[in-house]
C-alpha atoms as a PDB file:
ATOM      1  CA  UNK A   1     -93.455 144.970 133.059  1.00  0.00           C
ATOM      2  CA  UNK A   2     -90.049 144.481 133.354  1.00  0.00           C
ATOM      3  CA  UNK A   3     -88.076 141.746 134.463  1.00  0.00           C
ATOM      4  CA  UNK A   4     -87.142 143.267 138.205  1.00  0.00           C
ATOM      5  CA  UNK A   5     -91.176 143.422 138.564  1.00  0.00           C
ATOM      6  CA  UNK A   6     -91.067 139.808 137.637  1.00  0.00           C
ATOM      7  CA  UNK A   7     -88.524 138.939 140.043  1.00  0.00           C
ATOM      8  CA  UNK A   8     -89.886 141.284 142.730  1.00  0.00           C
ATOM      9  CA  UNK A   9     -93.187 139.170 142.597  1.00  0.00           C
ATOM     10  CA  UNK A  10     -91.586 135.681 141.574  1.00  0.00           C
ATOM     11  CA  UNK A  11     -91.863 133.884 145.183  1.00  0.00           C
ATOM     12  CA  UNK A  12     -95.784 135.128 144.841  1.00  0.00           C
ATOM     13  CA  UNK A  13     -95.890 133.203 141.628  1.00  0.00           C
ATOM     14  CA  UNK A  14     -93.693 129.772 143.503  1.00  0.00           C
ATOM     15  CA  UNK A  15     -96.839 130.312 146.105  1.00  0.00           C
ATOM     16  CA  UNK A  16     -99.615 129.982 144.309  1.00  0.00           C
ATOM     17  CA  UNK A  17     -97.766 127.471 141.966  1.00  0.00           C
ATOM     18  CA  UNK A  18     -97.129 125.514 144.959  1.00  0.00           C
ATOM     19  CA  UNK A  19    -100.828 125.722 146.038  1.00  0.00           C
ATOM     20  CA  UNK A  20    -102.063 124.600 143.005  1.00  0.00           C
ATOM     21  CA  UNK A  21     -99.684 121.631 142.126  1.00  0.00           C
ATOM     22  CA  UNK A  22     -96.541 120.465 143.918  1.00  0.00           C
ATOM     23  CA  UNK A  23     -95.256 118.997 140.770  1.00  0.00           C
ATOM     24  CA  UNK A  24     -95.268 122.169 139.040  1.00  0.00           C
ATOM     25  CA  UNK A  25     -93.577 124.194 141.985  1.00  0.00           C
ATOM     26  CA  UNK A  26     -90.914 121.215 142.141  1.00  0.00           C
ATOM     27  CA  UNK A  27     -90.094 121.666 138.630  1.00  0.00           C
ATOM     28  CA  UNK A  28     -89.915 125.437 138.568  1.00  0.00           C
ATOM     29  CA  UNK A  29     -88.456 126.403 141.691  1.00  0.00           C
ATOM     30  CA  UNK A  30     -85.080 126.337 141.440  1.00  0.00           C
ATOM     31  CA  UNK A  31     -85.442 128.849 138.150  1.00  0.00           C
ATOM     32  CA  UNK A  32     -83.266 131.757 137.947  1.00  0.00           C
ATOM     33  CA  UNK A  33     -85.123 134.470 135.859  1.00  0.00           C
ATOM     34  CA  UNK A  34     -82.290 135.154 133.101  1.00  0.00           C
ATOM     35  CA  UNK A  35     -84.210 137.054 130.387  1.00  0.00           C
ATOM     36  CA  UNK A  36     -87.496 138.933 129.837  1.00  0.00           C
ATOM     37  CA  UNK A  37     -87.901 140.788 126.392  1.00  0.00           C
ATOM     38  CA  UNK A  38     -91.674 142.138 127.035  1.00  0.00           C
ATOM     39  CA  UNK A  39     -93.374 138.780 126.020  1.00  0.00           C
ATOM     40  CA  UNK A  40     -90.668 136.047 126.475  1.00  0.00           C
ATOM     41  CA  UNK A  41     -89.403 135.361 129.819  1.00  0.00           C
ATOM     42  CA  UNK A  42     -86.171 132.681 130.095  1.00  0.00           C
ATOM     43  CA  UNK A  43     -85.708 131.039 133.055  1.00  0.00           C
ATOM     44  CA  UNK A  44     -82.217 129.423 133.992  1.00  0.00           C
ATOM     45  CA  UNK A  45     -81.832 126.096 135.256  1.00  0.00           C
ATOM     46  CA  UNK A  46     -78.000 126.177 134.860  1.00  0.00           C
ATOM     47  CA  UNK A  47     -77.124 125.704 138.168  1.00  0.00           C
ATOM     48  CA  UNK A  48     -79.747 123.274 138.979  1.00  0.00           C
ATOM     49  CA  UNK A  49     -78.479 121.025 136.647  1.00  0.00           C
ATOM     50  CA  UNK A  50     -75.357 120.773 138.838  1.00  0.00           C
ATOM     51  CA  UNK A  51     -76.867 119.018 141.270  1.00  0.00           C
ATOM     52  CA  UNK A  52     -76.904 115.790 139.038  1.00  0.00           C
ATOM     53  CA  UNK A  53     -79.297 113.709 137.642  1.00  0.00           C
ATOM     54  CA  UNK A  54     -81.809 113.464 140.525  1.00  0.00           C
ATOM     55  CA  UNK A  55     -82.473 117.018 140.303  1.00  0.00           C
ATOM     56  CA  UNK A  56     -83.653 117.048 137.131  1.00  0.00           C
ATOM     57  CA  UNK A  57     -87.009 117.833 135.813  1.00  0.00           C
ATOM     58  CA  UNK A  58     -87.078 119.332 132.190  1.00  0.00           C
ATOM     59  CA  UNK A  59     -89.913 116.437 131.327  1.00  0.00           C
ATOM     60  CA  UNK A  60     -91.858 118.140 134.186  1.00  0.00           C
ATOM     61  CA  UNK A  61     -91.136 121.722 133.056  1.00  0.00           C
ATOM     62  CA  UNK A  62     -92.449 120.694 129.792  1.00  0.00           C
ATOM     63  CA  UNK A  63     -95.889 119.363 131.112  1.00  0.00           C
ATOM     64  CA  UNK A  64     -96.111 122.001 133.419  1.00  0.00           C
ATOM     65  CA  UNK A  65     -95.589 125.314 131.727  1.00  0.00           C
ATOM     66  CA  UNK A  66     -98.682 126.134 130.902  1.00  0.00           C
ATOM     67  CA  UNK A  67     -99.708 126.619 134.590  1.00  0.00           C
ATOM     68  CA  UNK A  68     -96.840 128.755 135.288  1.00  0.00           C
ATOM     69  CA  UNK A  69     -98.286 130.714 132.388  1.00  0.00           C
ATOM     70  CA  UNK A  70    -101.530 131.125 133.818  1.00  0.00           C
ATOM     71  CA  UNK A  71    -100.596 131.440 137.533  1.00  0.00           C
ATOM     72  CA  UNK A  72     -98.202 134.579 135.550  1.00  0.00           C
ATOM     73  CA  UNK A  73    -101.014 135.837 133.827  1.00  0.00           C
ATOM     74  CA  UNK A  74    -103.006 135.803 137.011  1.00  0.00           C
ATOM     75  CA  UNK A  75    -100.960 137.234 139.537  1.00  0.00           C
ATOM     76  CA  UNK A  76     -99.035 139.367 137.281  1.00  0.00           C
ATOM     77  CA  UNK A  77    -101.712 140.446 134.637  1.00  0.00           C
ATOM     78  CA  UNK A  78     -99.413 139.570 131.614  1.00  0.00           C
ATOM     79  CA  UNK A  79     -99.078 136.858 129.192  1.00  0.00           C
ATOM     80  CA  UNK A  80     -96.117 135.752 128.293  1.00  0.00           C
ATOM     81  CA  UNK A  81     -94.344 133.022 126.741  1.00  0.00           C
ATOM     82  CA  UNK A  82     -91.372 130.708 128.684  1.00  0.00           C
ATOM     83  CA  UNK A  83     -87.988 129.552 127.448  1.00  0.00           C
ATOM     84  CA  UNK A  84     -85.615 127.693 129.142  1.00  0.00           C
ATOM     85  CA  UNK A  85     -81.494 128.605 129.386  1.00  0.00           C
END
């Protein structure tokens, strides 16, 4: 898969994300999908981080990557591994 599949089928993935846990959609939503080498996919949270302090939530993303993982592998039928930009 490449990483214009990925993005093709990314609001799919926010979905079921955001059917599954709210928490988890909050913290990955605003991801820009930078990078995907075949089994590492980087997401961007550059210009999230502009929004200031309030916006943050890299201790979420931390606790919460693991279902974005498995909603991926679901929905997209491909494991990968996620980095953050």
């Amino acid at each position: 898969m490449e990483l214009r599949e990925i993005r093709d089928r990314w609001n799919d993935v926010l979905d079921a994300l955001l059917a599954t846990d709210r928490i988890a959609w909050l913290a990955f939503f605003d991801a820009r999908l930078a990078d995907f080498d075949g089994t590492t996919l980087t997401l961007d949270f550059s210009d999230s981080r502009k929004l200031g302090a309030a916006h943050e939530y890299s201790a979420a993303r931390i606790k919460q990557r693991q279902l974005l993982i498995s909603i991926i592998k679901d929905l997209l039928n491909i494991d990968v591994e996620i980095v953050e930009k």
